[in-house]
Protein backbone atom coordinates (compact mmCIF):
# COMPACT_ATOMS: atom_id res chain seq x y z
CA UNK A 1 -80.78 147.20 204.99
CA UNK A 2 -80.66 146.83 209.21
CA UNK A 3 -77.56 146.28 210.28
CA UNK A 4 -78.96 142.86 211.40
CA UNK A 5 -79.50 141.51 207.76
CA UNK A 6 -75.81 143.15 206.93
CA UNK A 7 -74.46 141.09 209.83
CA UNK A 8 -76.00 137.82 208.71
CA UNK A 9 -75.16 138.59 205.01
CA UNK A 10 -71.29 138.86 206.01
CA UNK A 11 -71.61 136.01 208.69
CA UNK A 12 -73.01 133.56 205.74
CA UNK A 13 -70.17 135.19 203.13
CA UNK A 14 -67.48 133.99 205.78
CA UNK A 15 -69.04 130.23 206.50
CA UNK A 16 -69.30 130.08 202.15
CA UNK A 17 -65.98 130.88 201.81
CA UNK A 18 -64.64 128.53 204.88
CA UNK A 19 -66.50 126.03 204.00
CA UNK A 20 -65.47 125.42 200.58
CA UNK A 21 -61.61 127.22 200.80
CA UNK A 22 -63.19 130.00 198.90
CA UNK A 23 -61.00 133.22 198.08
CA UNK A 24 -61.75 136.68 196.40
CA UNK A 25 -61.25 136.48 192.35
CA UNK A 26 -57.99 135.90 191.12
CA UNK A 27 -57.75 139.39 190.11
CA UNK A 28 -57.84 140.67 193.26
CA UNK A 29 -54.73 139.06 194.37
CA UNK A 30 -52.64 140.87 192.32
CA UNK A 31 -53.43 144.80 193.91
CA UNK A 32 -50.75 144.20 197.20
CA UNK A 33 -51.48 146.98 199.83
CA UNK A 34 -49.48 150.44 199.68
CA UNK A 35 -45.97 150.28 200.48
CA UNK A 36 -44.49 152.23 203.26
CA UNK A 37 -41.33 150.55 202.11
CA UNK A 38 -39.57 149.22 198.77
CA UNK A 39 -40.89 145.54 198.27
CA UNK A 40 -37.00 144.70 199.04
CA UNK A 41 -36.48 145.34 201.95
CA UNK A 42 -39.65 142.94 203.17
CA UNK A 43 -38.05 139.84 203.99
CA UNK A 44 -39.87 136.50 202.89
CA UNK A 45 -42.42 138.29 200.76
CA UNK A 46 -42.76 138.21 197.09
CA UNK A 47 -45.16 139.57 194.83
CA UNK A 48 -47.45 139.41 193.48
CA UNK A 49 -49.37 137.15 196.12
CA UNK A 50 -50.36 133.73 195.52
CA UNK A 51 -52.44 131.04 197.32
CA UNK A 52 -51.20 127.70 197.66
CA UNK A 53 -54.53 125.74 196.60
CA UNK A 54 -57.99 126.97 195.74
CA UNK A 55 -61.03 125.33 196.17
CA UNK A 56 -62.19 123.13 193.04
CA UNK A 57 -66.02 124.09 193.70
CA UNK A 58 -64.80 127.65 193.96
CA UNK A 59 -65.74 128.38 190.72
CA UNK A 60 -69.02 126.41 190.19
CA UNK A 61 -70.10 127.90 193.56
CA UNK A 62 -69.32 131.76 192.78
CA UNK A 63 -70.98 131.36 189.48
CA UNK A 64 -74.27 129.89 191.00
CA UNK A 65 -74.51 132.67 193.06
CA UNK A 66 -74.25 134.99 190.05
CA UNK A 67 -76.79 133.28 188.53
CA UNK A 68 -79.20 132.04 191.46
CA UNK A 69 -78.19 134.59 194.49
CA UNK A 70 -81.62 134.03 195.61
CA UNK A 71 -81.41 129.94 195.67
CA UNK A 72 -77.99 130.02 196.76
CA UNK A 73 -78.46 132.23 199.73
CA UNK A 74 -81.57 131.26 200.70
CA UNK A 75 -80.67 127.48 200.57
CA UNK A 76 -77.22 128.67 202.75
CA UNK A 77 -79.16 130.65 205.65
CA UNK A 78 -81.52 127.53 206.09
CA UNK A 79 -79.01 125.42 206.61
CA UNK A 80 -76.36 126.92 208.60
CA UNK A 81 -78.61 129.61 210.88
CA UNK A 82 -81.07 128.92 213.04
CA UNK A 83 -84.36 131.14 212.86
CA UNK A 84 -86.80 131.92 215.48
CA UNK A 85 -89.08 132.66 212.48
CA UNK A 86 -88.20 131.71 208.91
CA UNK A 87 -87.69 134.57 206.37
CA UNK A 88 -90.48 135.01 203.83
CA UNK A 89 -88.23 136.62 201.08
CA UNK A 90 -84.53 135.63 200.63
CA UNK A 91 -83.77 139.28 199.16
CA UNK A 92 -84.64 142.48 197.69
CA UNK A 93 -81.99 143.97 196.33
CA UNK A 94 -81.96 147.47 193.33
CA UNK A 95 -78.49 148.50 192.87
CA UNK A 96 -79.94 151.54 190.90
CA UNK A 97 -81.46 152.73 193.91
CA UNK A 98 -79.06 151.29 196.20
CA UNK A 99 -81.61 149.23 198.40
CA UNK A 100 -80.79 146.07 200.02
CA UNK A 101 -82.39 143.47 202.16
CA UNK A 102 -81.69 140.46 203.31
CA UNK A 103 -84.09 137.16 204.76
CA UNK A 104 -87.23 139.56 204.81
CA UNK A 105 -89.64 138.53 207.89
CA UNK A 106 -86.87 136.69 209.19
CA UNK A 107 -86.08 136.54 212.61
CA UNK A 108 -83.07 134.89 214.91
CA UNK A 109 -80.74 135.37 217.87
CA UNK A 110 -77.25 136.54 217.15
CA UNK A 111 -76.58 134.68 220.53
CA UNK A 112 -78.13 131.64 219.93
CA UNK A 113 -76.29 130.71 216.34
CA UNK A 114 -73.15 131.75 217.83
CA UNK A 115 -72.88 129.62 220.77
CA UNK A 116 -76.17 127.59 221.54
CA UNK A 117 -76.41 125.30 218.43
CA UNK A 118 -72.56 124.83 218.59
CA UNK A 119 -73.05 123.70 221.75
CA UNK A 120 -75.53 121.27 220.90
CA UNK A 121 -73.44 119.95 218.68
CA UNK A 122 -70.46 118.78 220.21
CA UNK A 123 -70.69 121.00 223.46
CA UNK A 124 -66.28 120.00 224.04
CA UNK A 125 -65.45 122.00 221.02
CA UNK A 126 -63.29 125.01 222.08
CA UNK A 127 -64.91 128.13 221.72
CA UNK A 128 -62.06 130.64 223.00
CA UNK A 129 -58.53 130.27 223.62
CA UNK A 130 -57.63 133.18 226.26
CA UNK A 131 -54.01 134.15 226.97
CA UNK A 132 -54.01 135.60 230.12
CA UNK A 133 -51.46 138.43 230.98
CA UNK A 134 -49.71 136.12 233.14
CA UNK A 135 -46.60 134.42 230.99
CA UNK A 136 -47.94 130.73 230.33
CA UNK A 137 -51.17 130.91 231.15
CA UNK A 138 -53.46 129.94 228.50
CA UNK A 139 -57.26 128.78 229.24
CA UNK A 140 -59.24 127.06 226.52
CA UNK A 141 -63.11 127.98 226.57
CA UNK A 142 -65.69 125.27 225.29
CA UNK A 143 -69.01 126.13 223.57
CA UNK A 144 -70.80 124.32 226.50
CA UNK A 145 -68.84 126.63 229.22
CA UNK A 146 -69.28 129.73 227.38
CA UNK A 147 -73.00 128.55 226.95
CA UNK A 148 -73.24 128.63 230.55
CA UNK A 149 -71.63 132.05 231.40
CA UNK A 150 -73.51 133.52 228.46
CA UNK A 151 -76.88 132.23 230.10
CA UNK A 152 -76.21 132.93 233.55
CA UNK A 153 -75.00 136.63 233.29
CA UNK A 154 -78.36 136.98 230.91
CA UNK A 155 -80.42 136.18 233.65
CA UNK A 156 -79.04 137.90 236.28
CA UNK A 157 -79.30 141.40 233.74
CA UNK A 158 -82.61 140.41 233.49
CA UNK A 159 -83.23 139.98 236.95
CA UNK A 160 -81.78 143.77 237.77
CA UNK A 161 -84.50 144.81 235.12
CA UNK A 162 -82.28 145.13 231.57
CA UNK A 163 -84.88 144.11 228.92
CA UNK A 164 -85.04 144.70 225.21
CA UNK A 165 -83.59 148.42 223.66
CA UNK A 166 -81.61 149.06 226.98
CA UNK A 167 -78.09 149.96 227.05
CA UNK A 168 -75.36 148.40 229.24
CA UNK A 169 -71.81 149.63 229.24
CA UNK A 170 -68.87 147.34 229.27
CA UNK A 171 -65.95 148.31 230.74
CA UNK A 172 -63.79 145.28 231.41
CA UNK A 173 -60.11 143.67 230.34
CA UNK A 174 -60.16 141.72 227.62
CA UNK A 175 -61.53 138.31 228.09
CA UNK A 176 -64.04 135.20 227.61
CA UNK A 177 -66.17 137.19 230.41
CA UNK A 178 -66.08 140.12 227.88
CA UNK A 179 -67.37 137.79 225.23
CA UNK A 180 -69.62 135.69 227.27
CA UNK A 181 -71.07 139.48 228.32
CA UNK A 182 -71.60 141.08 224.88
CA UNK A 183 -73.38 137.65 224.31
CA UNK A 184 -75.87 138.05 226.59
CA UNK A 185 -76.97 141.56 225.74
CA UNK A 186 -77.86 140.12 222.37
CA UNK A 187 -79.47 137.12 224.05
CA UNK A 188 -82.20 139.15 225.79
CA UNK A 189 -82.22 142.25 222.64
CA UNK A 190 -79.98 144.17 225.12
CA UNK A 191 -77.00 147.04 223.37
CA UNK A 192 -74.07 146.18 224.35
CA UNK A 193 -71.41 149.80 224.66
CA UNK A 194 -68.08 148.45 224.92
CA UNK A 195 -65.60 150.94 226.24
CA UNK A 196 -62.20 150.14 225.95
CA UNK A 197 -60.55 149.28 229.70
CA UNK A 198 -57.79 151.66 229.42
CA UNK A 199 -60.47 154.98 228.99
CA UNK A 200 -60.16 157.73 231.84
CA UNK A 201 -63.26 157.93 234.14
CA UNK A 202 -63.85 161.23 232.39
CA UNK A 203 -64.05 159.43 228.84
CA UNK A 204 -65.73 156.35 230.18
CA UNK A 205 -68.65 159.01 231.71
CA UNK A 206 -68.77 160.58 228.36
CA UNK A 207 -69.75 157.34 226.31
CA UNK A 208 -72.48 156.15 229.43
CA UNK A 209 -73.69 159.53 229.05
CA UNK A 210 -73.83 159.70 225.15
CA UNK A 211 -75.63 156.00 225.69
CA UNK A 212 -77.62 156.92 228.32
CA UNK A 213 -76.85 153.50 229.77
CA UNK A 214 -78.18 151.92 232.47
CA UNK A 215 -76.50 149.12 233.58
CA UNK A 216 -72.27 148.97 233.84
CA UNK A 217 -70.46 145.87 233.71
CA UNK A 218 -66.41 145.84 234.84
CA UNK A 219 -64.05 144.21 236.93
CA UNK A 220 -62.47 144.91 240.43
CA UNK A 221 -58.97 145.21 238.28
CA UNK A 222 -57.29 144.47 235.04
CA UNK A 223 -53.76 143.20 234.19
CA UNK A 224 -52.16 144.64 231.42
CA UNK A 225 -47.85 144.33 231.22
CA UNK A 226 -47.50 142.90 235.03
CA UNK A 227 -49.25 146.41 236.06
CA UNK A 228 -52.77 146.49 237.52
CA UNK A 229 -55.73 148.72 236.10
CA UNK A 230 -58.21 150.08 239.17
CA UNK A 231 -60.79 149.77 237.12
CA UNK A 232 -63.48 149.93 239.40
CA UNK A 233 -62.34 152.86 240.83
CA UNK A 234 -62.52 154.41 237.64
CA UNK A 235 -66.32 153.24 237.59
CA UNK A 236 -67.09 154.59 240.79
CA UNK A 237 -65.70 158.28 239.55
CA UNK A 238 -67.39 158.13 236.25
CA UNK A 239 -70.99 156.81 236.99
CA UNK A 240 -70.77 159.51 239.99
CA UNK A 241 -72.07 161.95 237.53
CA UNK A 242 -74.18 159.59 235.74
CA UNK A 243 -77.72 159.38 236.86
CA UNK A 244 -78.51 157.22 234.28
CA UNK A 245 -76.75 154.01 235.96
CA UNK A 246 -79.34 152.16 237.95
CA UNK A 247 -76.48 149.29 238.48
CA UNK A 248 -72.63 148.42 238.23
CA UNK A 249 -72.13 144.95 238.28
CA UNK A 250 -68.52 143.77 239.04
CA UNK A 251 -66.82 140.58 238.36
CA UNK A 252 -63.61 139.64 239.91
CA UNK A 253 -60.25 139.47 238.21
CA UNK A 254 -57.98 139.94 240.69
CA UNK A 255 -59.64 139.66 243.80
CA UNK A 256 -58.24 142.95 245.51
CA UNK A 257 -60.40 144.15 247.54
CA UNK A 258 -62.73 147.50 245.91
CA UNK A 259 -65.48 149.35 247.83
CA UNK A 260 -68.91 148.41 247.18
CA UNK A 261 -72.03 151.04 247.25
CA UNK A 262 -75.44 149.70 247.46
CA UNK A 263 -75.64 150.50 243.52
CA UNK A 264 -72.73 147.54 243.10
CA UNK A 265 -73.78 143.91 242.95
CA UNK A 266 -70.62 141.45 242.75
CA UNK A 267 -71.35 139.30 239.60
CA UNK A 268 -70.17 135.73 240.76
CA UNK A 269 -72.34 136.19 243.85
CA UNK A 270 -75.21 136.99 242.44
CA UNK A 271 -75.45 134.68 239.22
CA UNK A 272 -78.01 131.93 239.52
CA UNK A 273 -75.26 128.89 239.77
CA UNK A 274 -73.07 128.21 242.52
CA UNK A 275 -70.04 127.70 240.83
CA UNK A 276 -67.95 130.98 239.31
CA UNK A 277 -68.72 132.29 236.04
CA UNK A 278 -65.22 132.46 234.55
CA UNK A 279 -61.81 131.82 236.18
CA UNK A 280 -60.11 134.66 234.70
């Protein structure tokens, strides 16, 4: 099974269970996690859990998927994914052998179900709610915003020559640019390798290396407890030995001012609109 169809498999699992207040079997609510200490002496919590209401199509609906998993999935992923090409076979599944696909000669954008047909929908809907590290200072994302960022930033890695199979490295704070970044990768069949923004320049090296990535997306800075990360400075020592990178593309975050090599492009100056990609 590609780790596409195991993606879309979960994805649909989640929207089932949202959808209709679904939880795991009853049975499963009585196993609490281990202990590290006595149930005593954690306040508030008593055992063994409970839910406060269920579902009343719980049951009907888990019991037509015992006994029509092909009907009931296939009838789900129709109506709540949209498919560059419709599957031909809803599954193909041997538990003897341990074999499973999903939506056989299927095909669809990760991207595009997560953001585009939300967006369509009722494009004001909030799509991420950022706090920033700043005290009070919360920014609420909308599907039609982060449809925007997700688009532009695709097109200007397309323009710099990313296309589908490449590798781009992500080393950047935590943020809707992050997200609006990873999205794009998947828009154009990029890999996305995010490394966490807190790596040394000699671990951040290693994973570009191990990638062989060729593109490397950061920020000038990052904020994390009042203090400021250099993380472009930690770019600049790790893609030294990388001859790999073809292009570092750097958004702002802080504004402080970072040298720039002729590898470096600055990411709000070079995306197709005029206004900035993200505030953030």
């Amino acid at each position: 099974m590609s780790s596409v169809s195991m993606r879309v498999a979960r994805w649909l699992t989640n929207q089932w269970r949202g959808a209709s207040a679904l939880t795991l079997p009853q049975q499963s609510l009585h196993r609490p996690p281990p202990l590290s200490r006595p149930l005593s002496s954690r306040a508030g919590v008593s055992y063994p859990l409970q839910l406060s209401s269920v579902s009343e199509s719980h049951a009907s609906l888990y019991e037509e998927s015992l006994k029509h998993p092909e009907q009931f999935w296939g009838d789900l992923a129709s109506r709540r994914l949209r498919w560059t090409k419709k599957f031909d076979q809803v599954m193909d599944c041997d538990m003897r052998n341990g074999q499973f696909k999903w939506f056989l000669g299927g095909s669809l954008n990760v991207s595009e179900n997560c953001v585009d047909r939300h967006a369509e929908e009722d494009p004001d809907r909030v799509a991420i709610i950022w706090e920033r590290d700043e005290p009070g200072d919360t920014q609420f994302i909308t599907y039609s915003q982060l449809l925007e960022s997700t688009s532009r930033i695709a097109n200007v890695l397309k323009r710099e020559g990313v296309k589908k199979g490449d590798i781009v490295a992500i080393y950047m704070p935590a943020s809707p640019l992050l997200a609006a970044t990873m999205l794009a990768c998947a828009r154009i069949g990029a890999i996305h390798s995010v490394v966490f923004a807190g790596f040394s320049a000699e671990a951040l090296k290693s994973r570009i290396l191990d990638a062989s990535a060729s593109v490397v997306v950061t920020a000038d800075e990052a904020v994390r407890g009042g203090k400021t990360i250099p993380l472009k400075s930690i770019v600049d020592e790790a893609v030294g030995g990388c001859q790999c990178v073809q292009r570092v593309l750097v958004s702002q975050r802080t504004g402080a001012h970072v040298p720039m090599t002729p590898r470096d492009l600055q990411l709000e100056q070079v995306s197709p609109a005029k206004q900035t990609i993200f505030q953030f």
